[in-house]
PDB file of N, CA and C in Angstrom:
ATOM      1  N   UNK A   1     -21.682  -7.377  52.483  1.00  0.00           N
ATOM      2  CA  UNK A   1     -21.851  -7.919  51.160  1.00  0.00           C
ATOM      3  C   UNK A   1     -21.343  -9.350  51.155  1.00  0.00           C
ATOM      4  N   UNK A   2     -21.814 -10.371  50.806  1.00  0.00           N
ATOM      5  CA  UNK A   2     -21.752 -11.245  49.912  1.00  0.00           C
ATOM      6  C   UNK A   2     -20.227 -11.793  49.384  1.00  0.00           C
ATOM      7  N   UNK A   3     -19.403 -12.708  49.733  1.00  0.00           N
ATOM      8  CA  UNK A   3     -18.392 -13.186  48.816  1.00  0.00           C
ATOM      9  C   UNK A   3     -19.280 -14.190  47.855  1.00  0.00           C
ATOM     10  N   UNK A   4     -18.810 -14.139  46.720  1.00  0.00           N
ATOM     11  CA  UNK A   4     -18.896 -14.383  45.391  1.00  0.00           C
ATOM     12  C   UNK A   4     -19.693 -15.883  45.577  1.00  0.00           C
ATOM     13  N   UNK A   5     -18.651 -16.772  46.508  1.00  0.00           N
ATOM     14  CA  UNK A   5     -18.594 -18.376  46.681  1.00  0.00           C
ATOM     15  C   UNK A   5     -20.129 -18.467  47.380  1.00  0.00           C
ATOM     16  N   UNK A   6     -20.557 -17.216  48.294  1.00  0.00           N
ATOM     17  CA  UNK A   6     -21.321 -17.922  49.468  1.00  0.00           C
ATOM     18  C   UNK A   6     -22.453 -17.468  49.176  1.00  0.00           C
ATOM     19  N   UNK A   7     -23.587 -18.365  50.011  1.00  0.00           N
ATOM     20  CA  UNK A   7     -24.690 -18.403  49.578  1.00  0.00           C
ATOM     21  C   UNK A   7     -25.257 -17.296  49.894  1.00  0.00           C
ATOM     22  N   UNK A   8     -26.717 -16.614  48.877  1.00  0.00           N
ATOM     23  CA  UNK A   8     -27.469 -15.515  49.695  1.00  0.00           C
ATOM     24  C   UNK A   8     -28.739 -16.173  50.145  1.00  0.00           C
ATOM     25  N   UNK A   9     -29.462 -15.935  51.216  1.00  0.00           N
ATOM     26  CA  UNK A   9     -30.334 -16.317  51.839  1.00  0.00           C
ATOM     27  C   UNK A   9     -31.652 -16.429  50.551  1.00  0.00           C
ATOM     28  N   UNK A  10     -32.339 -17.470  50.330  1.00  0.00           N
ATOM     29  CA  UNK A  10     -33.097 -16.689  49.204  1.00  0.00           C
ATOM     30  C   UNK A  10     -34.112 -16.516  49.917  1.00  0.00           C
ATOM     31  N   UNK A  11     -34.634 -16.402  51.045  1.00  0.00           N
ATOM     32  CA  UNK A  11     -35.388 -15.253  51.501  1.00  0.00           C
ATOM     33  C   UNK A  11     -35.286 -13.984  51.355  1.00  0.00           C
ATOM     34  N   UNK A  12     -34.323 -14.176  51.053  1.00  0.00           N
ATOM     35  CA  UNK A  12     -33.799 -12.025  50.923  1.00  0.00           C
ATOM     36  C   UNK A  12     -33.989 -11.907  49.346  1.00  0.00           C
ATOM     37  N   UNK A  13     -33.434 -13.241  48.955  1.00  0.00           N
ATOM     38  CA  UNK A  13     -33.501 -12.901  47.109  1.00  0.00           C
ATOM     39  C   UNK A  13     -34.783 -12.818  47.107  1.00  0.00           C
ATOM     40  N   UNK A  14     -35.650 -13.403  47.448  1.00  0.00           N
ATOM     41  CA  UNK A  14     -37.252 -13.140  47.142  1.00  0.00           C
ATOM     42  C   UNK A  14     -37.760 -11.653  46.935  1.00  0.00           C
ATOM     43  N   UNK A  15     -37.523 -11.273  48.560  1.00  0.00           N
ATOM     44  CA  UNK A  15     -37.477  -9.837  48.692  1.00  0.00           C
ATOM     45  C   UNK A  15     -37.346  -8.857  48.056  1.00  0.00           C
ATOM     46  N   UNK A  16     -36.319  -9.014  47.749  1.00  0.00           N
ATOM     47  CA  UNK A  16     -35.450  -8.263  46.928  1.00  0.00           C
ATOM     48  C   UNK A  16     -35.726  -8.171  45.552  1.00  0.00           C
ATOM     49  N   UNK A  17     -36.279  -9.363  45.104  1.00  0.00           N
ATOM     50  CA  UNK A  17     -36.629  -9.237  43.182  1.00  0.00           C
ATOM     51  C   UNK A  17     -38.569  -8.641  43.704  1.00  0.00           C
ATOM     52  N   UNK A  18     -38.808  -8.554  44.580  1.00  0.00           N
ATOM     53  CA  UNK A  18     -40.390  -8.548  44.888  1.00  0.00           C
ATOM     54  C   UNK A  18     -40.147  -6.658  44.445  1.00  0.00           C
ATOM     55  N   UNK A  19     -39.022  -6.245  45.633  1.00  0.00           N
ATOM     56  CA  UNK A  19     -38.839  -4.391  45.549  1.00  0.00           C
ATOM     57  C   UNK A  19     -38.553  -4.371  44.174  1.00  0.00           C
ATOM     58  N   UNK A  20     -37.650  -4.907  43.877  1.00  0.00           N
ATOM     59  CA  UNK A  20     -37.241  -4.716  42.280  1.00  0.00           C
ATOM     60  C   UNK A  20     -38.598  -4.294  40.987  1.00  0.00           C
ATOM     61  N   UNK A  21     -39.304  -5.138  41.604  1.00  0.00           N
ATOM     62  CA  UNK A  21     -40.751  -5.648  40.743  1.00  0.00           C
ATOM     63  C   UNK A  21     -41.376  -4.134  41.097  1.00  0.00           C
ATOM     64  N   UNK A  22     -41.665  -3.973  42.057  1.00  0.00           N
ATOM     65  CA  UNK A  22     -42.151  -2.518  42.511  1.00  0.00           C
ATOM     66  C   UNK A  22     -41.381  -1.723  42.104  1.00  0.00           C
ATOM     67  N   UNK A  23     -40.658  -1.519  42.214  1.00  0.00           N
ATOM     68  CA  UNK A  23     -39.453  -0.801  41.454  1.00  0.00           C
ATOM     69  C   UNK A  23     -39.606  -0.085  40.057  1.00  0.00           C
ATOM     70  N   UNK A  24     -39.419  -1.075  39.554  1.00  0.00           N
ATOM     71  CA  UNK A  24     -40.003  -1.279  38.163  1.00  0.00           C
ATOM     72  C   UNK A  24     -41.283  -0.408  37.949  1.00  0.00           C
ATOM     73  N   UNK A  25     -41.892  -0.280  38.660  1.00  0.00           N
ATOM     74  CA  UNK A  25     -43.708  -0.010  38.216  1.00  0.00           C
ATOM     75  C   UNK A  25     -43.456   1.645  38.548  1.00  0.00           C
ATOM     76  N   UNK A  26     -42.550   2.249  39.426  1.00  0.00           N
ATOM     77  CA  UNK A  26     -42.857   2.870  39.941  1.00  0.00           C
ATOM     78  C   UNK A  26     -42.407   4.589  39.135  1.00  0.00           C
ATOM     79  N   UNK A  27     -43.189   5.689  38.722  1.00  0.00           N
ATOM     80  CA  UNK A  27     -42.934   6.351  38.521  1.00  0.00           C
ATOM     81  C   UNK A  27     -41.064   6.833  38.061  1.00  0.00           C
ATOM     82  N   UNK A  28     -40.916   6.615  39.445  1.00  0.00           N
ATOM     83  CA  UNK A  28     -38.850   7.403  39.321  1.00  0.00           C
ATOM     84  C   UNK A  28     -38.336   6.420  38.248  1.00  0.00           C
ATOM     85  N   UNK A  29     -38.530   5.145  38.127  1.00  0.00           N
ATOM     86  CA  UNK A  29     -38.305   4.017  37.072  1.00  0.00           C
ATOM     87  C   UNK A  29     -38.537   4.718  35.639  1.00  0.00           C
ATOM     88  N   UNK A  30     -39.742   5.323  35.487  1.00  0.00           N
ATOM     89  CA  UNK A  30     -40.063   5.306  34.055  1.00  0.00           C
ATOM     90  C   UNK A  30     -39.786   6.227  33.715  1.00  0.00           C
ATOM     91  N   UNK A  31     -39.161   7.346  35.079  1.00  0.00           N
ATOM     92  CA  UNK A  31     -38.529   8.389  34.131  1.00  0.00           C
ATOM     93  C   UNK A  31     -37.148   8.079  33.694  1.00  0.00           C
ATOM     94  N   UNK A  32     -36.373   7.168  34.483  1.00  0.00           N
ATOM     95  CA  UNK A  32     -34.691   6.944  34.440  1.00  0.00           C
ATOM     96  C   UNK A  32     -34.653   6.374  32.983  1.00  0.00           C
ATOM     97  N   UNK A  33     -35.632   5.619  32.965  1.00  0.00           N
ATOM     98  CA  UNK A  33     -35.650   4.961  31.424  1.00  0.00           C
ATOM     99  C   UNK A  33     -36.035   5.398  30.050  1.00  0.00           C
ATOM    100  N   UNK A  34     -36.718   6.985  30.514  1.00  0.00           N
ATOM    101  CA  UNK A  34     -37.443   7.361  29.238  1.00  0.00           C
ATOM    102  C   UNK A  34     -36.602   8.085  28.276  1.00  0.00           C
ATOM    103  N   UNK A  35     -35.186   8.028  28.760  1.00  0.00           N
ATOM    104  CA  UNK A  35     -34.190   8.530  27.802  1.00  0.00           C
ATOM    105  C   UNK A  35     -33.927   6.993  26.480  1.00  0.00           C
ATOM    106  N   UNK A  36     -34.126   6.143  27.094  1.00  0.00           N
ATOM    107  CA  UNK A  36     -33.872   5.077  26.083  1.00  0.00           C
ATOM    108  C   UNK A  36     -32.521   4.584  26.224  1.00  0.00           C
ATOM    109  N   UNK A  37     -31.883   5.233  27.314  1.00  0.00           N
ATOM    110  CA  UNK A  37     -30.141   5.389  26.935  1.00  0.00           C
ATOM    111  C   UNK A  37     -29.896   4.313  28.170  1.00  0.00           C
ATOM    112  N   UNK A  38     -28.551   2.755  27.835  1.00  0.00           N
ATOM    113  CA  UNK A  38     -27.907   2.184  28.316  1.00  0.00           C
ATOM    114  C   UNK A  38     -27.083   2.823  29.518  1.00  0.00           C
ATOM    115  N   UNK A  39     -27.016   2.621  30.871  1.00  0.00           N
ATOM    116  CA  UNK A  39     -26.183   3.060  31.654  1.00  0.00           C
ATOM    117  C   UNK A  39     -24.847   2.589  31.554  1.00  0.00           C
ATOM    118  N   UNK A  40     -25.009   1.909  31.006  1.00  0.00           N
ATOM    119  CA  UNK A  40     -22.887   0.779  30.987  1.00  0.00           C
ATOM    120  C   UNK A  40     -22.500   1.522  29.548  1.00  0.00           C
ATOM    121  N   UNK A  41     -23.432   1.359  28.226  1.00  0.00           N
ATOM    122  CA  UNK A  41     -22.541   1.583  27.283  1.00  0.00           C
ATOM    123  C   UNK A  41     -22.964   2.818  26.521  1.00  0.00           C
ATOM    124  N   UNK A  42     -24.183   3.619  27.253  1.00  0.00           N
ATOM    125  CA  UNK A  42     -24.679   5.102  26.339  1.00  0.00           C
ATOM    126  C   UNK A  42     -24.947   5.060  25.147  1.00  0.00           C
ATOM    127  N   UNK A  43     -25.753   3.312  24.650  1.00  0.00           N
ATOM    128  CA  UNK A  43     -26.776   3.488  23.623  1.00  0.00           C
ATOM    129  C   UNK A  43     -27.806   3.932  23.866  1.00  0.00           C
ATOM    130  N   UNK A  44     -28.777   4.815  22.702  1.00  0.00           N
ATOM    131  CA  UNK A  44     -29.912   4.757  22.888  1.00  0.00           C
ATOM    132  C   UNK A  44     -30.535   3.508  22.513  1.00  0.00           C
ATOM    133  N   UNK A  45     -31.425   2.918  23.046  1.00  0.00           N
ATOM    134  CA  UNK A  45     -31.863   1.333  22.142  1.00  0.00           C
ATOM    135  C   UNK A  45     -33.350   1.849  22.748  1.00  0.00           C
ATOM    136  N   UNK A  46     -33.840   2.858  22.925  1.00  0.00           N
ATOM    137  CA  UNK A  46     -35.347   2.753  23.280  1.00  0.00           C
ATOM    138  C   UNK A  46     -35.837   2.273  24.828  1.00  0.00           C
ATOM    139  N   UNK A  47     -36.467   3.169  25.639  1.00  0.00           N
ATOM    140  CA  UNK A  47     -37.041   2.446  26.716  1.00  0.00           C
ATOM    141  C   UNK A  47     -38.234   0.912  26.971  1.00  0.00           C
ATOM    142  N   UNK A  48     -37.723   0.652  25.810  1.00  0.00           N
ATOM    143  CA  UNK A  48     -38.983  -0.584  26.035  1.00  0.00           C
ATOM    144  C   UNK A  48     -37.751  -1.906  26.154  1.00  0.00           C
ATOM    145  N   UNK A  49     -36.871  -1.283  25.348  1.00  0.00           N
ATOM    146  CA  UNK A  49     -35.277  -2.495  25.348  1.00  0.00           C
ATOM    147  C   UNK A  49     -34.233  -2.325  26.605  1.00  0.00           C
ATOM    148  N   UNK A  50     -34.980  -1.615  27.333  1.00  0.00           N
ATOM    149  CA  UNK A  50     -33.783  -1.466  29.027  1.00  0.00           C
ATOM    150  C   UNK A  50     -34.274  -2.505  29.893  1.00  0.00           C
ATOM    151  N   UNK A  51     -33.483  -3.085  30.580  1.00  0.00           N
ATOM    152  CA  UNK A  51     -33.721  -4.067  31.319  1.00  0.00           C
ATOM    153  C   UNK A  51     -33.374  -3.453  32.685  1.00  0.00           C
ATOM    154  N   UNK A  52     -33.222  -3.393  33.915  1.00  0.00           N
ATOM    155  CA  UNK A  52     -33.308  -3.052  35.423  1.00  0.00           C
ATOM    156  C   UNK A  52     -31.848  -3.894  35.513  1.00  0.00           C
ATOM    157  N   UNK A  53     -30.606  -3.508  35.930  1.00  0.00           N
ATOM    158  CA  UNK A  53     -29.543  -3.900  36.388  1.00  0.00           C
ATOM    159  C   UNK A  53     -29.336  -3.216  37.729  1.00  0.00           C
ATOM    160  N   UNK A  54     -28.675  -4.764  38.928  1.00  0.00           N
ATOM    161  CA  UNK A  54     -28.481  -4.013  40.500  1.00  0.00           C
ATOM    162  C   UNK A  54     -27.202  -3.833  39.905  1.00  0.00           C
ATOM    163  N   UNK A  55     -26.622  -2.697  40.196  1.00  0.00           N
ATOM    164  CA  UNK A  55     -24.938  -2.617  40.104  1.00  0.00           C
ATOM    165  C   UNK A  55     -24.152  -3.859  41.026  1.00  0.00           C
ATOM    166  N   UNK A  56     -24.857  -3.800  42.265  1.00  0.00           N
ATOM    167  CA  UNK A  56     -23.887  -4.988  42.772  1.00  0.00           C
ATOM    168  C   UNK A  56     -25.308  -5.987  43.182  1.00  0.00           C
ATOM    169  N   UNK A  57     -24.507  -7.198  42.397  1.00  0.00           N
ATOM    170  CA  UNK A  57     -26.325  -8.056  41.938  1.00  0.00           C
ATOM    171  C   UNK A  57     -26.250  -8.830  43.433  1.00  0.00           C
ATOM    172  N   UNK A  58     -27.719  -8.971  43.372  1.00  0.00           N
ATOM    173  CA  UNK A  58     -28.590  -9.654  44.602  1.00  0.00           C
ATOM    174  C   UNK A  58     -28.192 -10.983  44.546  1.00  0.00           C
ATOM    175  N   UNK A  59     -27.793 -11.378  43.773  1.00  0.00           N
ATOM    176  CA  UNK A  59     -26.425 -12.711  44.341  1.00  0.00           C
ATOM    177  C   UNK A  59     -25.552 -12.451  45.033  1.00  0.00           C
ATOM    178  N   UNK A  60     -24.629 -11.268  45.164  1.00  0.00           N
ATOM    179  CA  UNK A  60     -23.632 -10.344  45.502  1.00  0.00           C
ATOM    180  C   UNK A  60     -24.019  -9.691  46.864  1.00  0.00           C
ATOM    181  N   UNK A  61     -25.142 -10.531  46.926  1.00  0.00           N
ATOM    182  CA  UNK A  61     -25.057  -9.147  48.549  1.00  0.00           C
ATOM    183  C   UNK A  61     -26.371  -7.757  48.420  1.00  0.00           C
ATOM    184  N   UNK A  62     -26.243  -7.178  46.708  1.00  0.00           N
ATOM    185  CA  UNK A  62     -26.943  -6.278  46.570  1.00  0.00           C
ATOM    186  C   UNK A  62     -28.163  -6.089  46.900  1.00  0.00           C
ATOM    187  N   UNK A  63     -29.068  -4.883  46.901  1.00  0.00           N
ATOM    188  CA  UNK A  63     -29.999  -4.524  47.205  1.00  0.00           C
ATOM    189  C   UNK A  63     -30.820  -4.014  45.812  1.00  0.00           C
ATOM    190  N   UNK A  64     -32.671  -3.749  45.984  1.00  0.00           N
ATOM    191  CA  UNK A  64     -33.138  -3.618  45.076  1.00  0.00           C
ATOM    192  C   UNK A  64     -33.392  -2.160  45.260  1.00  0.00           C
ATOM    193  N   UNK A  65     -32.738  -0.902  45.445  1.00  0.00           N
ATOM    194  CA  UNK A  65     -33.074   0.203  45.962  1.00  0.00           C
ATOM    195  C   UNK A  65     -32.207   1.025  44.968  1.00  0.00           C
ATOM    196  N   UNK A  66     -32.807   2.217  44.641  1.00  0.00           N
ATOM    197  CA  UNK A  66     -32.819   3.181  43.748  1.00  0.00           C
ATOM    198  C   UNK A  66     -30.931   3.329  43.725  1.00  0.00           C
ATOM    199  N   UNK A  67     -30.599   3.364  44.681  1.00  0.00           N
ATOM    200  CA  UNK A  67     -28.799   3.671  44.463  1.00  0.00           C
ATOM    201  C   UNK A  67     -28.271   2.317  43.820  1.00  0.00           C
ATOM    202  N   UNK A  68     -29.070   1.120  43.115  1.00  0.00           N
ATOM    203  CA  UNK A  68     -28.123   0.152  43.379  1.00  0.00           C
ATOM    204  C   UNK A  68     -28.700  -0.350  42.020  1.00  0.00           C
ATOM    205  N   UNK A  69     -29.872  -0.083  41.244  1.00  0.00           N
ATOM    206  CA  UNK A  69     -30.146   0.024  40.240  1.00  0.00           C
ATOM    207  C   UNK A  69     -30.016   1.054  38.791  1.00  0.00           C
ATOM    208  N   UNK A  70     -29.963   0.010  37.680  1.00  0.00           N
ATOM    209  CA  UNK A  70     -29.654   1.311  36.697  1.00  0.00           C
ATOM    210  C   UNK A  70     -30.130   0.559  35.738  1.00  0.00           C
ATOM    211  N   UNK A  71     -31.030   1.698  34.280  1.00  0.00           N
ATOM    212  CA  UNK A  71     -31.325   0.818  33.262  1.00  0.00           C
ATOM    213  C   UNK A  71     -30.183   0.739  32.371  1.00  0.00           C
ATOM    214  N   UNK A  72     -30.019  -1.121  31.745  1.00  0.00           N
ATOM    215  CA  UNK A  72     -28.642  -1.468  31.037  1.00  0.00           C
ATOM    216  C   UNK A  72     -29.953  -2.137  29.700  1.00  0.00           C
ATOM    217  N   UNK A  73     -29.210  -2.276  28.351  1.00  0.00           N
ATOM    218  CA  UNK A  73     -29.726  -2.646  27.535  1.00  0.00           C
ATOM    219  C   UNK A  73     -29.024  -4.134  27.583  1.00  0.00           C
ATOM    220  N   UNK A  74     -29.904  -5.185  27.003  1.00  0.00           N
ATOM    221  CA  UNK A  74     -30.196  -6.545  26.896  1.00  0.00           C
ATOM    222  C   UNK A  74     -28.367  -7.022  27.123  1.00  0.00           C
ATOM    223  N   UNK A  75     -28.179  -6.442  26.137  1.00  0.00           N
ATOM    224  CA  UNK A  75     -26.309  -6.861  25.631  1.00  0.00           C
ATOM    225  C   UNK A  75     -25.649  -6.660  27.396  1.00  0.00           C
ATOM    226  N   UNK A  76     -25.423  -5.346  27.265  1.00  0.00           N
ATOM    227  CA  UNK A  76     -24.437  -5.405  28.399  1.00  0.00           C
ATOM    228  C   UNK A  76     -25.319  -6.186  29.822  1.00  0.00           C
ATOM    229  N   UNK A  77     -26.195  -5.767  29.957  1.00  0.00           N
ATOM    230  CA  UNK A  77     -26.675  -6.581  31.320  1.00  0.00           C
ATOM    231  C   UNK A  77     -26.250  -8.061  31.112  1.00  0.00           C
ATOM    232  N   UNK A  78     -26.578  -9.068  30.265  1.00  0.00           N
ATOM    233  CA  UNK A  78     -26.546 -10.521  29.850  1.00  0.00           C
ATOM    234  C   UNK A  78     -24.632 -10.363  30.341  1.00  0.00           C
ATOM    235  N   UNK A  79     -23.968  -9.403  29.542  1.00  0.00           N
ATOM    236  CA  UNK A  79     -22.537  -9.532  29.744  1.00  0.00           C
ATOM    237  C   UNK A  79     -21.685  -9.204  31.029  1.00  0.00           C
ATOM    238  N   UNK A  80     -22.561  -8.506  31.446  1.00  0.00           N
ATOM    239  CA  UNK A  80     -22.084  -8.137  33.232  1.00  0.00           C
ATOM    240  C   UNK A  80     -22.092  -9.110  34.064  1.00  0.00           C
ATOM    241  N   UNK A  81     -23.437  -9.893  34.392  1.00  0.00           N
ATOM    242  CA  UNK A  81     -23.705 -10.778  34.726  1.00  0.00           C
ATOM    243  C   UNK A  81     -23.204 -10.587  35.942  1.00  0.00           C
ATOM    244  N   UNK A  82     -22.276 -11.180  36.723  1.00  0.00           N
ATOM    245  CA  UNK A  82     -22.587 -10.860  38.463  1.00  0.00           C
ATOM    246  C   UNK A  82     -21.676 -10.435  38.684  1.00  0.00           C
ATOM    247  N   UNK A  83     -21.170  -9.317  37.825  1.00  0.00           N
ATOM    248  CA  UNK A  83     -20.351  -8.809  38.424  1.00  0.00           C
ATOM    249  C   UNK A  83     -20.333  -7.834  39.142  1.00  0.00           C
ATOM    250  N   UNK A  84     -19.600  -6.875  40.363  1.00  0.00           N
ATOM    251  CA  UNK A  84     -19.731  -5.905  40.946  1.00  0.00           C
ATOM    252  C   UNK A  84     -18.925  -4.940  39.818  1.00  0.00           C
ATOM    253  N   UNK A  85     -19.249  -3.567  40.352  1.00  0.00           N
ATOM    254  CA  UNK A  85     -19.131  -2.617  39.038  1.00  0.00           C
ATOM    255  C   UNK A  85     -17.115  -2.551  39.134  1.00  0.00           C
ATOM    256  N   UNK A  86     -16.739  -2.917  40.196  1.00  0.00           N
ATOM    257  CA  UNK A  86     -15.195  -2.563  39.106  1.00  0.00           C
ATOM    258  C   UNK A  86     -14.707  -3.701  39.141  1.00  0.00           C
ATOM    259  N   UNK A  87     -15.036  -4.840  38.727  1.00  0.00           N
ATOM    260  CA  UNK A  87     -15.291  -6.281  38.214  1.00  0.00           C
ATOM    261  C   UNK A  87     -15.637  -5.628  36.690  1.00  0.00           C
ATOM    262  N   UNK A  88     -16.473  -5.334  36.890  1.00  0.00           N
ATOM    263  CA  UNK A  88     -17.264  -4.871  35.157  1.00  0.00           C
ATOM    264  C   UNK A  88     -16.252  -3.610  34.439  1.00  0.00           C
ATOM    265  N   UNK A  89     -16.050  -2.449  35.307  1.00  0.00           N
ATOM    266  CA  UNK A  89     -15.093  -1.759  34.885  1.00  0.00           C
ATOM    267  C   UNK A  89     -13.612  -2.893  34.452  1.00  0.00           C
ATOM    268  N   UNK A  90     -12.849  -3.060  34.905  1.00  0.00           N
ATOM    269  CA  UNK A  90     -12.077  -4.434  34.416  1.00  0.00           C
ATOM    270  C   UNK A  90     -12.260  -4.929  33.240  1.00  0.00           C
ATOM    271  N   UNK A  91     -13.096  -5.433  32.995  1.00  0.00           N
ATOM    272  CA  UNK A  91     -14.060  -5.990  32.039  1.00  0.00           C
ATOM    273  C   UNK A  91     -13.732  -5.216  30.512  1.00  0.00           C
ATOM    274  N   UNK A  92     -14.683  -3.830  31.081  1.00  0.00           N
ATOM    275  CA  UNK A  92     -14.792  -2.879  29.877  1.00  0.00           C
ATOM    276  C   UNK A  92     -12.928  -2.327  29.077  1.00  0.00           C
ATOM    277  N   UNK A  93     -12.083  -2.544  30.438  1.00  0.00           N
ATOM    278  CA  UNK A  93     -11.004  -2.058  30.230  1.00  0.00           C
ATOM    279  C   UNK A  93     -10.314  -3.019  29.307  1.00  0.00           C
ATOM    280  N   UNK A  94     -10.603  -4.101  30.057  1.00  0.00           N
ATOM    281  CA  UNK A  94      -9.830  -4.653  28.699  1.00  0.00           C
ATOM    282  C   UNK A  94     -10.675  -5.578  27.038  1.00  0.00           C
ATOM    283  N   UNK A  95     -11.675  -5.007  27.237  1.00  0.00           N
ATOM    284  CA  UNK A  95     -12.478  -4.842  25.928  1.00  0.00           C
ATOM    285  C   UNK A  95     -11.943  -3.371  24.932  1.00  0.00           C
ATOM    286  N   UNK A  96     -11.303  -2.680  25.805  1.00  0.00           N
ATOM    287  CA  UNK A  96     -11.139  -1.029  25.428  1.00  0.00           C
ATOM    288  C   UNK A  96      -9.669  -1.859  24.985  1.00  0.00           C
ATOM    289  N   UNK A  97      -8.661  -2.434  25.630  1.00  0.00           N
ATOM    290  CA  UNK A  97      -7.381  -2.481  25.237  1.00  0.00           C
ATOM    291  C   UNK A  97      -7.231  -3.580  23.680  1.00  0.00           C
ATOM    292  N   UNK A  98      -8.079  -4.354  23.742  1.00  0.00           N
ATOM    293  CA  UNK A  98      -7.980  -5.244  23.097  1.00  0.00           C
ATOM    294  C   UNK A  98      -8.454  -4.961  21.699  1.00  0.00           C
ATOM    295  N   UNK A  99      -9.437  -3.880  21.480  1.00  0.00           N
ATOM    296  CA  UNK A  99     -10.259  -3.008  20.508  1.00  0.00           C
ATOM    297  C   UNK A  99      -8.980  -2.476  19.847  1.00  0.00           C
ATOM    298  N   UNK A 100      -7.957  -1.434  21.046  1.00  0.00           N
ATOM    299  CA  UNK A 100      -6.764  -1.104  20.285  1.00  0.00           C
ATOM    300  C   UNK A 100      -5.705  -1.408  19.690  1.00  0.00           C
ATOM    301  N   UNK A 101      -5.402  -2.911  19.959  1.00  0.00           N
ATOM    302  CA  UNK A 101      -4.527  -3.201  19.493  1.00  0.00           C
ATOM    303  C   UNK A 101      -4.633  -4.032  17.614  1.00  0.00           C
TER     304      UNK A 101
END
């Protein structure tokens, strides 16, 4: 994987948003999504409002392959942004602490 600073080949990024794209089209896709439901925050917002999130993004090293994708709604994907998931867990935690106080 990828440190944060260093570059990814964008030959691979090509690649990689190309599977994504296929991805996307492909049957197992439209069922993960036909719940409507956010993977980060367990809204329903409708399958037409899920966007394709890599858990650990193709800036990061990640891959466009079924273990590394998940549908996120507009909000949290835009707010994740490159992060790896316990970067994002972090994140959520102290959105959770800060809610409580």
């Amino acid at each position: 994987m990828s440190d944060r600073g260093a570059p990814v080949d964008p030959d691979m990024l090509r690649r990689e948003r190309a599977k994504a794209r296929e991805l996307r089209q492909s049957q197992w896709w439209k069922r993960r999504i036909g719940d409507g439901m956010c993977y980060y925050c367990r809204r329903r917002v409708g399958h037409r409002a899920l966007t394709m999130d890599h858990l650990v993004p193709l800036g990061r090293g990640g891959r466009s392959t079924r273990g590394n994708v998940v549908p996120a709604c507009k909000e949290c994907n835009t707010n994740k942004k490159a992060l790896v998931p316990v970067e994002w867990q972090a994140y959520l935690d102290r959105l959770h602490e800060s809610s409580i106080d």
